[in-house]
C-alpha atoms as a PDB file:
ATOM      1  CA  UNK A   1      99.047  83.108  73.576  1.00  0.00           C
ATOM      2  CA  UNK A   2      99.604  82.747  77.188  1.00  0.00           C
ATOM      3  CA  UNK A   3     101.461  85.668  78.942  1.00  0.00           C
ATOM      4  CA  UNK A   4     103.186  85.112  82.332  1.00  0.00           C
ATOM      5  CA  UNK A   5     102.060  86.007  85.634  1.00  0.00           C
ATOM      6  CA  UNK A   6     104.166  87.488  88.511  1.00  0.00           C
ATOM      7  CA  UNK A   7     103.044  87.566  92.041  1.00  0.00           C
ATOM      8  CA  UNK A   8     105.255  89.623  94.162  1.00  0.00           C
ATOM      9  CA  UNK A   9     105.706  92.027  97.194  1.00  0.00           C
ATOM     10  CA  UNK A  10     105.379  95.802  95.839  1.00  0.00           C
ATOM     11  CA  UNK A  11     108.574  97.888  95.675  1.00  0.00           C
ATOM     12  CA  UNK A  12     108.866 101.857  96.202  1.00  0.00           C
ATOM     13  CA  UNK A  13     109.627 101.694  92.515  1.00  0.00           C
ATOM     14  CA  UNK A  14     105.605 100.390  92.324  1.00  0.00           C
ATOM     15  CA  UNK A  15     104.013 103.759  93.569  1.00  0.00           C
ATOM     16  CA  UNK A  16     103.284 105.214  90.371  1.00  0.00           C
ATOM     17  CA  UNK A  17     101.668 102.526  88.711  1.00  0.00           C
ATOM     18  CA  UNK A  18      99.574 101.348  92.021  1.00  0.00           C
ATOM     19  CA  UNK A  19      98.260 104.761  92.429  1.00  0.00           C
ATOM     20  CA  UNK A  20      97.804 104.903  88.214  1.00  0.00           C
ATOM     21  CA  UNK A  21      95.861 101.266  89.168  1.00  0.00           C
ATOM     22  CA  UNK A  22      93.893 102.702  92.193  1.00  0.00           C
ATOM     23  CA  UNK A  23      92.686 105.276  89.801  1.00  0.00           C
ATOM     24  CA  UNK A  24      91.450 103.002  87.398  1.00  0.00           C
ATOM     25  CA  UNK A  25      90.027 101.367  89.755  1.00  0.00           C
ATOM     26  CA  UNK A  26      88.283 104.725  91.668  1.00  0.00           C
ATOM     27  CA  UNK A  27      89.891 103.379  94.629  1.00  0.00           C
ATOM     28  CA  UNK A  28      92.107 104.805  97.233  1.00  0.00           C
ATOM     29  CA  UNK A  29      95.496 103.125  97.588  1.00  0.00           C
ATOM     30  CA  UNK A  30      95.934  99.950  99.664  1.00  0.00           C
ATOM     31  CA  UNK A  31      97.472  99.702 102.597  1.00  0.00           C
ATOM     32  CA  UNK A  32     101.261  98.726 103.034  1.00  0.00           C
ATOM     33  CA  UNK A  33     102.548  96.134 102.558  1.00  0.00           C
ATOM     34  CA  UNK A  34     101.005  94.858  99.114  1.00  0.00           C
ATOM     35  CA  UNK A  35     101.539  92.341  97.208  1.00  0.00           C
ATOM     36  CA  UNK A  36     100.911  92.572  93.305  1.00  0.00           C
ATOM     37  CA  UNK A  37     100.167  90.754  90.124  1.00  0.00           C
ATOM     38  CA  UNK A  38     101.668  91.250  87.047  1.00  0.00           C
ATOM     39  CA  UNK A  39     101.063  90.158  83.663  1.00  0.00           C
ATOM     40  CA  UNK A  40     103.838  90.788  80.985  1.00  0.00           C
ATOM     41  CA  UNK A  41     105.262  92.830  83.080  1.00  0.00           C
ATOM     42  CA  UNK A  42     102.086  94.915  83.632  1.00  0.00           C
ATOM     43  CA  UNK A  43     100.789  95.457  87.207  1.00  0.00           C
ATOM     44  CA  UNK A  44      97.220  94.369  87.085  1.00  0.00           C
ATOM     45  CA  UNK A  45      95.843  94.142  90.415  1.00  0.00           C
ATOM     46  CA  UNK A  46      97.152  94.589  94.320  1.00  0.00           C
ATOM     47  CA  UNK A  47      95.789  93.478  97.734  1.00  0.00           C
ATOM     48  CA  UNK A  48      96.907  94.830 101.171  1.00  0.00           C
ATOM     49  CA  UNK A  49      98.224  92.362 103.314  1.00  0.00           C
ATOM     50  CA  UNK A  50      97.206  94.541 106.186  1.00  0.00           C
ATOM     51  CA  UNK A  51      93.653  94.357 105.386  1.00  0.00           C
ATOM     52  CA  UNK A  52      92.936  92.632 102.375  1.00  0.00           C
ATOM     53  CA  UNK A  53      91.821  95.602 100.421  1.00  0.00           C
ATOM     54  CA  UNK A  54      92.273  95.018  96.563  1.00  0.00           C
ATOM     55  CA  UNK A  55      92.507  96.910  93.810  1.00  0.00           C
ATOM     56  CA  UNK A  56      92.986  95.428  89.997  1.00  0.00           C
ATOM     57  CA  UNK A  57      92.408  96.836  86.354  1.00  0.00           C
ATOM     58  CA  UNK A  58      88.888  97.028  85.321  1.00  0.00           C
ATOM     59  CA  UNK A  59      89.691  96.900  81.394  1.00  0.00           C
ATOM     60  CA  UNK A  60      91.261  93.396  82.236  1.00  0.00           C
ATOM     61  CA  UNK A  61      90.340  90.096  83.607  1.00  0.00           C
ATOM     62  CA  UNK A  62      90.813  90.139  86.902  1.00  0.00           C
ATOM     63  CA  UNK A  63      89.386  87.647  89.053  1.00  0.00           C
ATOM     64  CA  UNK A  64      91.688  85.080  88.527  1.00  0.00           C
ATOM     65  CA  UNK A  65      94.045  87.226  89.672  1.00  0.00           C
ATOM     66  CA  UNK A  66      92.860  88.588  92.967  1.00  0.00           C
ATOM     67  CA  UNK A  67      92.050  84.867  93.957  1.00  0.00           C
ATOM     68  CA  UNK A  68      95.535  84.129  93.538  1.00  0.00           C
ATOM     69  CA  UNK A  69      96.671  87.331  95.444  1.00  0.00           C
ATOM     70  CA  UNK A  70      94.212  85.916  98.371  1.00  0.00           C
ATOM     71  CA  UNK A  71      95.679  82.712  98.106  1.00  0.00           C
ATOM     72  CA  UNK A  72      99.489  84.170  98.400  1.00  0.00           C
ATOM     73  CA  UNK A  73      98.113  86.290 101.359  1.00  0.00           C
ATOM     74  CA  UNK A  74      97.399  83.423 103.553  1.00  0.00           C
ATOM     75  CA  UNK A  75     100.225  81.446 102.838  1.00  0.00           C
ATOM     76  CA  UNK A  76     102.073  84.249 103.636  1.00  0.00           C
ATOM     77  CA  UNK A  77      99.754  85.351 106.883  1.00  0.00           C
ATOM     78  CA  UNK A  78     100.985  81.365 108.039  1.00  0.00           C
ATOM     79  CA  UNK A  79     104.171  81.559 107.154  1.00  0.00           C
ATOM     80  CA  UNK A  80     103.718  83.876 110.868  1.00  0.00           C
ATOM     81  CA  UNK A  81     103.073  81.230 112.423  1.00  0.00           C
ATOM     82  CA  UNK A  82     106.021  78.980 111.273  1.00  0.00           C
ATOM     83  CA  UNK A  83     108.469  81.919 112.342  1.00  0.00           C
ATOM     84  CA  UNK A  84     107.280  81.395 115.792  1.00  0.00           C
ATOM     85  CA  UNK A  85     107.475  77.688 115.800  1.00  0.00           C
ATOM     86  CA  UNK A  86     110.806  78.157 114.715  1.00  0.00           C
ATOM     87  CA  UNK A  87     111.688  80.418 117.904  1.00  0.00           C
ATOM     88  CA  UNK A  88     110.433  77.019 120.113  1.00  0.00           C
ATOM     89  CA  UNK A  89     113.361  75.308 119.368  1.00  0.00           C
ATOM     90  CA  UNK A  90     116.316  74.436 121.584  1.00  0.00           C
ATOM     91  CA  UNK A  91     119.528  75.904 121.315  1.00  0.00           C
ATOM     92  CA  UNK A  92     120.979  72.473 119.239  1.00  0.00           C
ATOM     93  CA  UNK A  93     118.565  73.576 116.812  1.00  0.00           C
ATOM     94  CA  UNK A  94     115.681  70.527 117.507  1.00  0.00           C
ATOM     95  CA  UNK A  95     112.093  71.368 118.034  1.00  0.00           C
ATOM     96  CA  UNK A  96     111.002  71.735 121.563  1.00  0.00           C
ATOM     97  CA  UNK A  97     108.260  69.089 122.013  1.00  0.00           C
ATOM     98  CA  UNK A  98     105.796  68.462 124.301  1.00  0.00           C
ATOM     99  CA  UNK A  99     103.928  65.552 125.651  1.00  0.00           C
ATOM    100  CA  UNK A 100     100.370  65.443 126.044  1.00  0.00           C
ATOM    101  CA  UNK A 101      98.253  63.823 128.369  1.00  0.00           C
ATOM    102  CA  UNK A 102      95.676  61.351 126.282  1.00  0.00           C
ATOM    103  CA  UNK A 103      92.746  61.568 127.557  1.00  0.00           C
ATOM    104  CA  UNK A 104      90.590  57.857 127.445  1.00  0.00           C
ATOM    105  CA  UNK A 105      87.674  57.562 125.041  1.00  0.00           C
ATOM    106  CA  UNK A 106      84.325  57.476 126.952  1.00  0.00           C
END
């Protein structure tokens, strides 16, 4: 039987059962802000989005897990970049664009 997994920003409510996770893991605690996996509703592993430091259960399966939490971290690190595209747009609301200069083949 499959159980679900949850991929989500840590809460304050999350500081007990990261550090009980760190320990497992003989790891200090990762840096704020964290994102964490949980399956059936048990937190199995964390990464810090503010330096990619992970920690995850070592009586469990993990891999799979911190790949994904990698994954989430960049689509979340370029989600950045979208927030600043969006401040490039006029004040009707359309993007700004820009024209470029082609250059010619040579």
């Amino acid at each position: 039987m499959h159980e679900g997994i949850t991929l989500r920003y840590a809460f304050p409510d999350d500081e007990a059962p990261l550090a009980r996770l760190a320990a497992l893991d003989s790891a200090s605690l990762p840096d704020a802000p964290q994102l964490v996996a949980e399956v059936g509703g048990e937190l199995r592993a964390a990464i810090s989005l503010a330096d990619g430091c992970v920690i995850a259960d070592p009586f469990h399966p993990t891999a799979a897990l911190v790949a994904l939490l990698r994954e989430r971290g960049r689509q979340l690190s370029g989600m950045q970049v979208g927030r600043r595209w969006r401040a490039l747009r006029s004040h009707s609301g359309a993007p700004v664009r820009t024209r470029r200069r082609l250059q010619p083949d040579r």
